[in-house]
C-alpha atoms as a PDB file:
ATOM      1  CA  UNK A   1      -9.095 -20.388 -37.988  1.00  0.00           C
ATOM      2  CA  UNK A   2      -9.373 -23.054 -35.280  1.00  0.00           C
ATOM      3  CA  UNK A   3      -6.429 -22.067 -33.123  1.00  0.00           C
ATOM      4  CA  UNK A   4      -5.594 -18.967 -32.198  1.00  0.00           C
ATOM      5  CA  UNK A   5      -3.328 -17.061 -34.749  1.00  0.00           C
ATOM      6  CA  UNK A   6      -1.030 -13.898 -34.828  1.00  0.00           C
ATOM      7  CA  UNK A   7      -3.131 -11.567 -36.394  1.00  0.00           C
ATOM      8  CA  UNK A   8      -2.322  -7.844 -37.290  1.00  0.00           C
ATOM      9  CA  UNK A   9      -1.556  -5.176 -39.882  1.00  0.00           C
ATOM     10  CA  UNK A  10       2.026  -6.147 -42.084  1.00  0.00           C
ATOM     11  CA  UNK A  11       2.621  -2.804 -42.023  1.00  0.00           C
ATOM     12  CA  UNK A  12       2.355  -1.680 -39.185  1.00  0.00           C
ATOM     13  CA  UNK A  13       4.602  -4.727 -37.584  1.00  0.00           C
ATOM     14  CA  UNK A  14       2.649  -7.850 -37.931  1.00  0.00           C
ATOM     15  CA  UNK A  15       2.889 -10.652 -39.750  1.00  0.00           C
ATOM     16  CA  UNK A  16      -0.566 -10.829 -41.692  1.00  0.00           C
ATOM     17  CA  UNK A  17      -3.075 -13.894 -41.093  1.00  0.00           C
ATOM     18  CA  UNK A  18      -1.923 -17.177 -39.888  1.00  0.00           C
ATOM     19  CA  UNK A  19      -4.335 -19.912 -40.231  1.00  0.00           C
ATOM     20  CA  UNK A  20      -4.364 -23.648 -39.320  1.00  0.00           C
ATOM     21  CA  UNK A  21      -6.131 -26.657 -39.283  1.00  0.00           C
ATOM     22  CA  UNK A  22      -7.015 -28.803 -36.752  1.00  0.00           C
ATOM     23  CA  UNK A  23      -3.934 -30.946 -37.580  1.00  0.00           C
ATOM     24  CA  UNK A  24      -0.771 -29.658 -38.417  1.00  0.00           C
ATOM     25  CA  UNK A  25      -0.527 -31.897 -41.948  1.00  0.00           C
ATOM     26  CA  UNK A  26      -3.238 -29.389 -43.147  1.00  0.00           C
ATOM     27  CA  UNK A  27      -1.706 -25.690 -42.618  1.00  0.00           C
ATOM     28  CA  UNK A  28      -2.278 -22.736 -44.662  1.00  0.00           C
ATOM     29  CA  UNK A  29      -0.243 -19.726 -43.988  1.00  0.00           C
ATOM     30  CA  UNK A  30      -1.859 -16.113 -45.580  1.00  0.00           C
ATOM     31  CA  UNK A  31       0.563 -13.630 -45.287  1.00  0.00           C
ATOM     32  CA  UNK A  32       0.863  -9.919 -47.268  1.00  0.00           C
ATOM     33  CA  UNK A  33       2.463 -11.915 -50.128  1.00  0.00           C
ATOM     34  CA  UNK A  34      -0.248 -14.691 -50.268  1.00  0.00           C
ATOM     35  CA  UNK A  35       0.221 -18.057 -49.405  1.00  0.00           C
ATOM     36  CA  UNK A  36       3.516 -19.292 -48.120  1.00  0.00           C
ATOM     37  CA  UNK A  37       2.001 -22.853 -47.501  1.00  0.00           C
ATOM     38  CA  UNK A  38      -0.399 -25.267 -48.179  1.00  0.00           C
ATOM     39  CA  UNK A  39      -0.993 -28.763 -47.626  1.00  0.00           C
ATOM     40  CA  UNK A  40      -0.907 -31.001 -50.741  1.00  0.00           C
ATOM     41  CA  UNK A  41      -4.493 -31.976 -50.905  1.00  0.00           C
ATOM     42  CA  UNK A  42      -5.608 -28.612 -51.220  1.00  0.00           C
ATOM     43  CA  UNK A  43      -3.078 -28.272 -54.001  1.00  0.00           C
ATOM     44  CA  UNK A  44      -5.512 -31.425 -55.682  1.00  0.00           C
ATOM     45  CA  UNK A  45      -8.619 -29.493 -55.063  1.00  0.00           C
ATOM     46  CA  UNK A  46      -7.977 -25.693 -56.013  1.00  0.00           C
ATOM     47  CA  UNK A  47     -11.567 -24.927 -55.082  1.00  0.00           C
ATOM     48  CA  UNK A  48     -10.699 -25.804 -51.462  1.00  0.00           C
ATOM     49  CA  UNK A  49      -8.102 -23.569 -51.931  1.00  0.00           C
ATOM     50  CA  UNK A  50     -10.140 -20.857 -53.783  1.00  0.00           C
ATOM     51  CA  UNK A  51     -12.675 -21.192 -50.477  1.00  0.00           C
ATOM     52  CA  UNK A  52      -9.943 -20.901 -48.073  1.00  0.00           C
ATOM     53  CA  UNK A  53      -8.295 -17.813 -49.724  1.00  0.00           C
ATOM     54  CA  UNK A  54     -12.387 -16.085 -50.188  1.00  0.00           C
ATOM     55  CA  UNK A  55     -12.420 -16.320 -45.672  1.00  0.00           C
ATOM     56  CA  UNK A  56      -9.245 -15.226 -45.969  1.00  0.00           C
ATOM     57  CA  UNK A  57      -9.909 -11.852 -47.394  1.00  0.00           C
ATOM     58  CA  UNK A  58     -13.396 -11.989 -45.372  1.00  0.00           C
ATOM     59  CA  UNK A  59     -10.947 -12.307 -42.283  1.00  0.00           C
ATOM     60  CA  UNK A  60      -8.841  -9.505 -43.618  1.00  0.00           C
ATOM     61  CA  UNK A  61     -11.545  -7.409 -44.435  1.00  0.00           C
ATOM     62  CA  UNK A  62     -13.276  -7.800 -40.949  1.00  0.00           C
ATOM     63  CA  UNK A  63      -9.868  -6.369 -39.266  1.00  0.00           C
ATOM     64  CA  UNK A  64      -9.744  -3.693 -41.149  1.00  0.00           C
ATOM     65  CA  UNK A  65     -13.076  -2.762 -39.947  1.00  0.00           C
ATOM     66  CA  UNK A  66     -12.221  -3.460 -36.162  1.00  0.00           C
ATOM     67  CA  UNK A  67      -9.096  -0.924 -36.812  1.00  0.00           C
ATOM     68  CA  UNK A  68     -11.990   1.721 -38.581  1.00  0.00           C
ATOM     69  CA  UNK A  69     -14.034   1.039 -34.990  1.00  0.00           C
ATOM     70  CA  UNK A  70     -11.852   1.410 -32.900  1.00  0.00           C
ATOM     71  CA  UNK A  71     -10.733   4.705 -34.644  1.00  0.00           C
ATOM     72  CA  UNK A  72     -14.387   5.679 -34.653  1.00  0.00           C
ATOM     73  CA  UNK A  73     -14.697   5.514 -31.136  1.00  0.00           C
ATOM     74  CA  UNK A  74     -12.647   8.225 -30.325  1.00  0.00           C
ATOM     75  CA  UNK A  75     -14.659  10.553 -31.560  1.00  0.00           C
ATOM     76  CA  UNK A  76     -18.176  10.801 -29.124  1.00  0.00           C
ATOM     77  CA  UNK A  77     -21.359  11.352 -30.341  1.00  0.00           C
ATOM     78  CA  UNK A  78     -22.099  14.998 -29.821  1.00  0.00           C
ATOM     79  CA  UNK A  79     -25.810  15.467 -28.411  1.00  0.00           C
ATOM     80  CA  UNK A  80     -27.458  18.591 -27.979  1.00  0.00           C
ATOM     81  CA  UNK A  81     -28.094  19.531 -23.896  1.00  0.00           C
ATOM     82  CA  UNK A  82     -31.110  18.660 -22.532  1.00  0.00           C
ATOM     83  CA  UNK A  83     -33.321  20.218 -20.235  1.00  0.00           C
ATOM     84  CA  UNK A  84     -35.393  18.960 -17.871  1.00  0.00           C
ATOM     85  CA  UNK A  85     -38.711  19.204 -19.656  1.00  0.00           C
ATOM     86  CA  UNK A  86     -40.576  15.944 -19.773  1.00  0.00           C
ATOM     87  CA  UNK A  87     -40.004  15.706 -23.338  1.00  0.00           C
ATOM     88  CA  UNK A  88     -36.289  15.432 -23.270  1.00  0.00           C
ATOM     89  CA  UNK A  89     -36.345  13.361 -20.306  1.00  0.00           C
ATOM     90  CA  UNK A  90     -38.792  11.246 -22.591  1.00  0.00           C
ATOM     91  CA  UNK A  91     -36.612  11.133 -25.299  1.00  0.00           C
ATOM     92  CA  UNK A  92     -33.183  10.114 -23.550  1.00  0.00           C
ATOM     93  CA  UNK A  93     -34.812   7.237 -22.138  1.00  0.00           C
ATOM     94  CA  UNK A  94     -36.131   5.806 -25.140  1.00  0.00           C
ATOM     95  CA  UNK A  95     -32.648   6.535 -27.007  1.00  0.00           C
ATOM     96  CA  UNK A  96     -30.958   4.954 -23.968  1.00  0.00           C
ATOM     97  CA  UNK A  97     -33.581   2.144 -23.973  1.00  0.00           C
ATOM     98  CA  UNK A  98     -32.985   1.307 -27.804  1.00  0.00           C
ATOM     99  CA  UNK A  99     -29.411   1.518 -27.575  1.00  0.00           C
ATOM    100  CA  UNK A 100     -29.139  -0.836 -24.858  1.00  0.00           C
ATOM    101  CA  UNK A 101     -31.890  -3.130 -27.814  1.00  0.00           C
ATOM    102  CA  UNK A 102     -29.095  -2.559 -30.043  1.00  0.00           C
ATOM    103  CA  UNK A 103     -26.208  -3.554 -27.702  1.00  0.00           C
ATOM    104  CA  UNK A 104     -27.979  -6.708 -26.868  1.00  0.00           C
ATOM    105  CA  UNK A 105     -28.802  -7.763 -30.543  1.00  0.00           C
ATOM    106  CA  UNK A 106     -25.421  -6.991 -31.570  1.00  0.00           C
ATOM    107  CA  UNK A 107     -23.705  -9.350 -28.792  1.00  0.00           C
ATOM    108  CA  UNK A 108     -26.063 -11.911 -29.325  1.00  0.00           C
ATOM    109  CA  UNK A 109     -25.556 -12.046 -33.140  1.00  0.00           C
ATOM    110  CA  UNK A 110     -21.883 -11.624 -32.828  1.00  0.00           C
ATOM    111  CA  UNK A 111     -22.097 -14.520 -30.144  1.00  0.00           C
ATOM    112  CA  UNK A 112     -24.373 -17.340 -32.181  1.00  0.00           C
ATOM    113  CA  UNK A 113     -21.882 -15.906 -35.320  1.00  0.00           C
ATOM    114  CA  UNK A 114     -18.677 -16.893 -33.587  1.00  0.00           C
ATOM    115  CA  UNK A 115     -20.278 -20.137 -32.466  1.00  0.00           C
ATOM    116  CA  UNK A 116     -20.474 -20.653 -36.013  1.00  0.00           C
ATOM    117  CA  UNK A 117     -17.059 -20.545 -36.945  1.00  0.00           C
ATOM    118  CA  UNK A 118     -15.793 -22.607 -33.800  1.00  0.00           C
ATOM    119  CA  UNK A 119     -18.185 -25.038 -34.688  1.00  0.00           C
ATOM    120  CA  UNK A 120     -17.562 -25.263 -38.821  1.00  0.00           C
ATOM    121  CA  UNK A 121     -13.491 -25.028 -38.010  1.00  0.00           C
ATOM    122  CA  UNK A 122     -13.321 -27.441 -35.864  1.00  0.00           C
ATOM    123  CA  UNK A 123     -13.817 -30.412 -39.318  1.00  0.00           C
ATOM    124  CA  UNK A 124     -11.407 -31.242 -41.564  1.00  0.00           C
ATOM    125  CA  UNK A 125     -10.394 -28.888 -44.207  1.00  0.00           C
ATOM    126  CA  UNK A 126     -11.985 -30.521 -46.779  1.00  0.00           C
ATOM    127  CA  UNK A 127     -15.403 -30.623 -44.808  1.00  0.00           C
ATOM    128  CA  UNK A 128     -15.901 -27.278 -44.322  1.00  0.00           C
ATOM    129  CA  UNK A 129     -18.608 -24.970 -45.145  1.00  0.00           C
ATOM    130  CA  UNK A 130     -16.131 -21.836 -46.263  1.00  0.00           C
ATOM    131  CA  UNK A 131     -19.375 -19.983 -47.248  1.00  0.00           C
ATOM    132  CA  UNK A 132     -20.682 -20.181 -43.715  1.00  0.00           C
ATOM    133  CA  UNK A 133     -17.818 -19.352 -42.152  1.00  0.00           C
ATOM    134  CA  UNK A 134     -17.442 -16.067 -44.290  1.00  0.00           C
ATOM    135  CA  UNK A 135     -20.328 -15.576 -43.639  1.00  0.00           C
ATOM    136  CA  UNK A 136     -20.528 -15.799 -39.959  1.00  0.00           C
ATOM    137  CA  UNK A 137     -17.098 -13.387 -40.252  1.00  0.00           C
ATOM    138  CA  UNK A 138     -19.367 -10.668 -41.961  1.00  0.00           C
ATOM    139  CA  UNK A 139     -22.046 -10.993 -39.423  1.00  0.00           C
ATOM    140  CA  UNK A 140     -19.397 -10.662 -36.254  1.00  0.00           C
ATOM    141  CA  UNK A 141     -18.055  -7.176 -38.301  1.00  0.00           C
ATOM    142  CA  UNK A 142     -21.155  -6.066 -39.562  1.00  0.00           C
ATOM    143  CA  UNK A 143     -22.657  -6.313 -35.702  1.00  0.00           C
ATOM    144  CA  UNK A 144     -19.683  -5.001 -34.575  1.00  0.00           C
ATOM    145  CA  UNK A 145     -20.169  -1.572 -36.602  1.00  0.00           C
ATOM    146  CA  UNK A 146     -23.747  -1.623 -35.277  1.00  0.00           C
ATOM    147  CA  UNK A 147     -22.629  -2.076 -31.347  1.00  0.00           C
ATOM    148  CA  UNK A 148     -20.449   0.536 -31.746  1.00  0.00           C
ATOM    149  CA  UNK A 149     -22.899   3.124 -33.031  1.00  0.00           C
ATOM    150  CA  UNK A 150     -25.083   2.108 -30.652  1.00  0.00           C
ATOM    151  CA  UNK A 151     -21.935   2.100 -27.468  1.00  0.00           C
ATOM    152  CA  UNK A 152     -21.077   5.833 -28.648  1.00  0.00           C
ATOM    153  CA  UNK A 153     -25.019   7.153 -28.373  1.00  0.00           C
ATOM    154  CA  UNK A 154     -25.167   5.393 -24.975  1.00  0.00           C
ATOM    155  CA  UNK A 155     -22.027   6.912 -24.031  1.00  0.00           C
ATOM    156  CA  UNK A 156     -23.325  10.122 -24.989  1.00  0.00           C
ATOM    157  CA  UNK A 157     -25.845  10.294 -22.905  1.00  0.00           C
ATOM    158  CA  UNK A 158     -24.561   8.878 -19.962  1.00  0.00           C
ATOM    159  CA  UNK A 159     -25.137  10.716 -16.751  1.00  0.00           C
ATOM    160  CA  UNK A 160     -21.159  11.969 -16.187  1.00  0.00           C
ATOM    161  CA  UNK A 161     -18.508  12.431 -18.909  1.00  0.00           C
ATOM    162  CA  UNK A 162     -16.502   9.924 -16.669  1.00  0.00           C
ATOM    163  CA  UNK A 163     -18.779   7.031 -17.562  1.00  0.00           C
ATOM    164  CA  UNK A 164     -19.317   7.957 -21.078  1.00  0.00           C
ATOM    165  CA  UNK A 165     -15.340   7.489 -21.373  1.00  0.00           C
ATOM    166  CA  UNK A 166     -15.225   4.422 -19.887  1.00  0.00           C
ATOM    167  CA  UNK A 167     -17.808   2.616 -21.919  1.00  0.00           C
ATOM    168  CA  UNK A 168     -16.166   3.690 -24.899  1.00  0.00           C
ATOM    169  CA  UNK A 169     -12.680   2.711 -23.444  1.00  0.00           C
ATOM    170  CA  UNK A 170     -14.490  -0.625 -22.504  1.00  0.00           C
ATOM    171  CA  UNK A 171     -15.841  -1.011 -26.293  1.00  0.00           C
ATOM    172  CA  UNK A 172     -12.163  -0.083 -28.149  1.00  0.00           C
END
C-alpha cells in the first residue's frame, strides 16, 4: 500500500493487487490465487496476516466499485426541460448549488481519507492500524459513489450538452 502497485482486474489482463512495505524484507504479494509471498514475521503473527488479507479484499472491493462508477457514468442523468418560470430557474440553482455541496464534501473526505492511508502505511508492518486503513479505503469508495451521483446531476444540468460531457469525461 505504500508504493505504488500494478493494480487491475486478473481477468481482464492484470495481475491482481501488489502490495509492499516500506522495506522490501516485508512484501506481501495478493494476487487472484491469494498470497504468493509473505515475509516470515507475518508467518509468526497470523493476525498480522489475517489484517493484511481483510485491506486486501477492502482494496479489492473498492476497485470493483471504481469499475461500477466509471460504468455508471456513461449513462447521464436524464432531467426533465425546464422553462423559464422562476420556479425552475429556482430549482436548478439550488440542485446545482447542492451538488457542487456534495462535490466538495466528497473530495474533501476522499482527501483527509487518503491522507490516512499514506500516513498509517508509511510504519512498519507490524505497527499498523489495518482497521483504519480499511477503513479509510471504504470512505475514499463510499465518497467516490457519492461524487459521482452528485458529477452526473451537475452534468445534467449544465448549460450545453458539450460541458455536461466533459465533466463526466473529467470524473471517469
Amino acid at each position: 500500500l505504500v508504493q505504488p502497485g500494478m493494480l487491475g482486474d486478473p481477468q481482464h489482463g492484470g495481475r491482481g493487487m501488489e502490495m509492499h512495505g516500506t522495506h522490501s524484507q516485508h512484501p506481501i504479494e495478493v494476487g487472484s490465487g491469494g498470497i504468493k509471498h509473505m515475509a516470515p514475521s507475518m508467518v509468526q503473527n497470523p493476525q498480522l496476516l489475517l489484517a493484511q488479507q481483510n485491506v486486501a479484499r477492502v482494496c479489492k472491493n473498492g476497485l470493483e466499485t471504481v469499475q461500477s462508477i466509471i460504468h455508471d457514468l456513461m449513462n447521464p442523468v436524464e432531467v426533465p426541460i425546464l422553462s423559464s418560470d422562476s420556479a425552475s430557474i429556482k430549482w436548478k440553482q439550488k440542485t446545482v448549488d447542492v451538488s457542487r455541496q456534495n462535490v466538495n464534501a466528497a473530495l474533501a473526505a476522499m482527501l483527509a481519507s487518503a491522507a490516512a492511508v499514506i500516513t498509517q502505511t508509511g510504519m512498519e508492518p507490524e505497527e499498523i492500524n489495518y482497521t483504519a486503513v480499511g477503513s479509510a479505503v471504504t470512505t475514499i469508495s463510499t465518497n467516490l459513489t457519492e461524487l459521482a451521483k452528485a458529477v452526473k446531476m451537475l452534468a445534467a444540468l449544465s448549460n450545453t450538452q458539450q460541458d455536461g460531457n466533459n465533466l463526466l469525461d473529467a470524473a471517469r
